[in-house]
Protein backbone atom coordinates (compact mmCIF):
# COMPACT_ATOMS: atom_id res chain seq x y z
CA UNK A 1 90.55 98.30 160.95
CA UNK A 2 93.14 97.57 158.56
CA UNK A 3 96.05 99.30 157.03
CA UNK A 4 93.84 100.58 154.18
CA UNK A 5 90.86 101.60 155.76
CA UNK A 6 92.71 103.70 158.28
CA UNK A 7 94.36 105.30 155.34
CA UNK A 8 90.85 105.70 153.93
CA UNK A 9 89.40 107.38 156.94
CA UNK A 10 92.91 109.41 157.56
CA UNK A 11 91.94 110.77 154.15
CA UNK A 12 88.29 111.33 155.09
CA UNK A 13 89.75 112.92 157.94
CA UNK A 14 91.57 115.32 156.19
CA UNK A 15 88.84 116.55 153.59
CA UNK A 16 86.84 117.18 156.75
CA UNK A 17 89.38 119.59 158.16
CA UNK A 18 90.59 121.18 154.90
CA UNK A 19 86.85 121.91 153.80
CA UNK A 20 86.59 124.62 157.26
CA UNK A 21 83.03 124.07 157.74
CA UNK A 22 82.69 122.17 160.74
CA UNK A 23 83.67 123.52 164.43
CA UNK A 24 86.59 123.81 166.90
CA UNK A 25 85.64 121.06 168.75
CA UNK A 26 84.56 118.94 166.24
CA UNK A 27 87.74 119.95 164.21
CA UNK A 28 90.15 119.16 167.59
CA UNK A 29 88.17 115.47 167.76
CA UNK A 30 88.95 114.67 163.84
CA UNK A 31 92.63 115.51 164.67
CA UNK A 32 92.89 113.72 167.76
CA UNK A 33 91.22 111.07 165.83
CA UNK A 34 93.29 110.51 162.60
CA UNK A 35 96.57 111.39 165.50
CA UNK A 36 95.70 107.64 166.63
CA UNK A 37 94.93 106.50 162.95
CA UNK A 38 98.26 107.91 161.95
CA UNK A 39 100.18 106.00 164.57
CA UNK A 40 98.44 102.48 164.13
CA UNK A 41 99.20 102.88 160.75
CA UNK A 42 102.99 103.42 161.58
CA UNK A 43 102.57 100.41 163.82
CA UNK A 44 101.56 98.21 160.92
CA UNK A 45 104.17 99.85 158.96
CA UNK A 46 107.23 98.80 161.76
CA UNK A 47 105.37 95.37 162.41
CA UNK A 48 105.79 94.82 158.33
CA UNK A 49 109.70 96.18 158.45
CA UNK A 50 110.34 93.43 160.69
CA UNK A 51 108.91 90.57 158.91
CA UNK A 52 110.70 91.73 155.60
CA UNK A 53 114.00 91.57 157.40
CA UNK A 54 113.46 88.05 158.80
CA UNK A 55 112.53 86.71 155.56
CA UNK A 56 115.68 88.72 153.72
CA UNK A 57 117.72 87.31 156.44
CA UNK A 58 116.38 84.04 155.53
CA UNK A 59 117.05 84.63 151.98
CA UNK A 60 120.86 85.85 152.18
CA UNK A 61 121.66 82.83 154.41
């Protein structure tokens, strides 16, 4: 998945556990879930950081 769409299902994640009608262990595998989602989107977010500061390098030379 993409940036976006793990955003999306982050979000979809998130209605899920503030609406309280689904179980513990249902509401343990959403977390553990949209954990990973969380940190592939920080990996897109650091993979991004560094390609802007290449091309501003390349710009202020």
């Amino acid at each position: 998945m993409n940036f976006e769409q793990n955003l999306n299902k982050i979000q979809d994640i998130l209605t899920k556990l503030e609406g309280g009608q689904i179980s513990l262990q249902e509401s343990m595998s959403l977390f553990e879930e949209g954990i990973t989602l969380t940190k592939q989107c920080q990996d897109y977010l650091d993979n991004y950081k560094g390609k802007f500061e290449v091309i501003k390098e390349e710009l202020e030379k």
